[in-house]
Protein backbone atom coordinates (compact mmCIF):
# COMPACT_ATOMS: atom_id res chain seq x y z
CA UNK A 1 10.60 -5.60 21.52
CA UNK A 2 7.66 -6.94 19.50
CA UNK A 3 5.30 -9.19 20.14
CA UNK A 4 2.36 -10.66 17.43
CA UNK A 5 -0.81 -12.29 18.16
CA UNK A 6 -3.23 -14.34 15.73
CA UNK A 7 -6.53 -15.10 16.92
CA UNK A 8 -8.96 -17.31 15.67
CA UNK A 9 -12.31 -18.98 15.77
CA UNK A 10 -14.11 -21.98 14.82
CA UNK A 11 -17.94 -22.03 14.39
CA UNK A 12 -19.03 -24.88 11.63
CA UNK A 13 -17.31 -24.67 7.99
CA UNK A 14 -16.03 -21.54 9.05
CA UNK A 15 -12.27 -20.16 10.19
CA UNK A 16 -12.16 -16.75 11.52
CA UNK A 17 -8.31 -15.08 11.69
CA UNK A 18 -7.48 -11.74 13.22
CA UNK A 19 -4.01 -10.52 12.73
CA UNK A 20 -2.37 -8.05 14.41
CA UNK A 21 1.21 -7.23 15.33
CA UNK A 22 2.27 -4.82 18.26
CA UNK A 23 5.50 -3.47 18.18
CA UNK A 24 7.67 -0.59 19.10
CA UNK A 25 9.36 -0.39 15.44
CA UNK A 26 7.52 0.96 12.36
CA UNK A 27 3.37 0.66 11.85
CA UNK A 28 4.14 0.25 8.32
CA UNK A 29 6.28 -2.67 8.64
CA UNK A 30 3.75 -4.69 10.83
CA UNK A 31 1.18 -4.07 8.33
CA UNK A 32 3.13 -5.31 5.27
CA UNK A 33 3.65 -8.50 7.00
CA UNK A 34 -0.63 -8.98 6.93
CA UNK A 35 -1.24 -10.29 3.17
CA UNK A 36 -4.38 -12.01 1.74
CA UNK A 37 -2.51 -15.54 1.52
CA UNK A 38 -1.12 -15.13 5.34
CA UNK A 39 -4.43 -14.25 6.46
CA UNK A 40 -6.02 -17.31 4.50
CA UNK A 41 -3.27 -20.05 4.19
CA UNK A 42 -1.31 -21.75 1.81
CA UNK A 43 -2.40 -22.53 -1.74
CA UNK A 44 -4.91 -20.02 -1.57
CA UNK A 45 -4.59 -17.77 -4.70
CA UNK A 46 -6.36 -13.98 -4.93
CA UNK A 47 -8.94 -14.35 -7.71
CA UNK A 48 -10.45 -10.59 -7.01
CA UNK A 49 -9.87 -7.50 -4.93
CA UNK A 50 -12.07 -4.19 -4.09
CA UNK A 51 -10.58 -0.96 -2.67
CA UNK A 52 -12.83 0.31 0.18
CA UNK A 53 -13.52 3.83 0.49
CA UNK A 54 -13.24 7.06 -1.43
CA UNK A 55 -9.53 7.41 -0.03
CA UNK A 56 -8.62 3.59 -0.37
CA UNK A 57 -8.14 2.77 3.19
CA UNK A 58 -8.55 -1.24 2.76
CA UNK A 59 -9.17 -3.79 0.48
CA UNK A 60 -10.97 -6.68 0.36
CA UNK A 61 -9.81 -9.97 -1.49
CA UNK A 62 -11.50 -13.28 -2.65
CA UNK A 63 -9.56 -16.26 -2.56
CA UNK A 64 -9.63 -19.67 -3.95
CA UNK A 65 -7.96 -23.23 -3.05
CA UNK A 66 -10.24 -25.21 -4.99
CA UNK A 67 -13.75 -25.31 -4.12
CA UNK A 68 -12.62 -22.99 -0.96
CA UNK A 69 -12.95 -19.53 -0.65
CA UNK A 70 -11.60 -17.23 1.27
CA UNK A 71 -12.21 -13.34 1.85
CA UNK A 72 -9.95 -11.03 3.41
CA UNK A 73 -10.22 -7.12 4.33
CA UNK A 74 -6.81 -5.28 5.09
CA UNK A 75 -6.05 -1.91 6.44
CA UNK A 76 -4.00 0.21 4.20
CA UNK A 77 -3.21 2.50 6.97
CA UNK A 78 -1.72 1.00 10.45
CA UNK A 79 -2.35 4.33 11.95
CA UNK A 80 -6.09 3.67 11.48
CA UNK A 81 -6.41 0.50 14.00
CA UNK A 82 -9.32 1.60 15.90
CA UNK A 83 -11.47 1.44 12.46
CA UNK A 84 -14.02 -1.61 12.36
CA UNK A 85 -12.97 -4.13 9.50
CA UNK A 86 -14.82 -7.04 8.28
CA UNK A 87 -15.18 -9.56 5.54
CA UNK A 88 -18.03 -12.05 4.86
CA UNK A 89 -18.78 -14.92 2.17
CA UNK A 90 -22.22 -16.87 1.24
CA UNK A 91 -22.94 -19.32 -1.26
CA UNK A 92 -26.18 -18.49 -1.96
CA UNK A 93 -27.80 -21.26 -0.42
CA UNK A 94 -28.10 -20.20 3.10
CA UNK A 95 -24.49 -19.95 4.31
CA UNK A 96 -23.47 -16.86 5.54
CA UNK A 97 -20.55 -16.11 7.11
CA UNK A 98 -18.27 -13.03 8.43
CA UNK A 99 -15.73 -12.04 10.88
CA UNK A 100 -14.81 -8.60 11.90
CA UNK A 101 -12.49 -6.94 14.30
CA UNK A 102 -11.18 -3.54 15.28
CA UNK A 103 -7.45 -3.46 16.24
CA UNK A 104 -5.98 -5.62 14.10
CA UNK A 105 -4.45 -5.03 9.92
CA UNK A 106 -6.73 -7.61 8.58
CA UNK A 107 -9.48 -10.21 8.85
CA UNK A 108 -10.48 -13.09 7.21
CA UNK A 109 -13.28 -16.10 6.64
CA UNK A 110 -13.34 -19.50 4.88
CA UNK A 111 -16.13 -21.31 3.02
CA UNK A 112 -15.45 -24.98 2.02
CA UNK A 113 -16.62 -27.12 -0.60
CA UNK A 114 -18.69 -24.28 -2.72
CA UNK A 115 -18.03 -23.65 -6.10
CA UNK A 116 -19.92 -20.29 -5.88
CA UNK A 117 -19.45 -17.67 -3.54
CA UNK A 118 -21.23 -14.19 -2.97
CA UNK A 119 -18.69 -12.20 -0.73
CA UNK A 120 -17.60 -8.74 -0.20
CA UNK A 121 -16.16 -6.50 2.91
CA UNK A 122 -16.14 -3.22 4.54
CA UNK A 123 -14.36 -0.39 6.69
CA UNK A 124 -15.69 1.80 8.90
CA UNK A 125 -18.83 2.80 6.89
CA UNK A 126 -16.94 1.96 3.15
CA UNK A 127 -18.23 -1.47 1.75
CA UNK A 128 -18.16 -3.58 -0.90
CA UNK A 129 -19.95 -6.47 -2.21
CA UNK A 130 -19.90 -9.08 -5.13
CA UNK A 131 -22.99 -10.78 -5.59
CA UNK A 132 -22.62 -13.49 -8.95
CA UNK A 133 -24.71 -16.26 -7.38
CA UNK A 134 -28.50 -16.83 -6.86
């Protein structure tokens, strides 16, 4: 039997999604179906992506639909689900936005309407950041 959940939030030009998937079959196949352009939507396309940690146990992905961005973090490992993720985006001007979450493969947060987009994303105490704009 499985059973999947997506949660998400709204708070100003900001989406939050958390995606999990319980099931009684394989981790691995729950995991694989968490990607950066399910987590972020349709017609967004990965520009850049950062392995987290000295054992890659995540990445973290910047995505673009136009002037949108998007950054997701995604567990490598599903055995690892109690492991803090998180992924946040600014544009330099005083927008700054993240998401996080614990038992779930992967998070993600979108920025409209910016051309230029600081952003970066951690696990557990592994992080990365990308900082091109003033």
């Amino acid at each position: 039997m499985k059973t999947g959940t997506i949660g998400a939030g709204i708070t100003g030009a900001m989406l939050v999604v958390a995606a999990s998937l319980n099931t009684t079959g394989t981790a691995a196949a729950a995991a694989a179906a968490t990607s950066p352009t399910s987590l972020c939507g349709s017609g967004y396309t990965v520009r850049a992506s950062n392995p987290l940690g000295d054992v890659p146990s995540a990445d973290v992905y910047l995505l673009r639909n136009g002037s949108s961005a998007c950054v997701a973090t995604i567990k490598r490992d599903p055995a690892n689900l109690s492991v803090e993720i998180g992924a946040w985006v600014d544009n330099g001007g005083g927008r700054n936005l993240h998401g996080a979450s614990t038992y779930n493969y992967g998070v993600a947060v979108h920025m409209s309407n910016d051309d230029c987009v600081n952003w970066g994303g951690w696990y557990g105490g592994a992080s990365y950041s990308n900082t091109p704009c003033p």
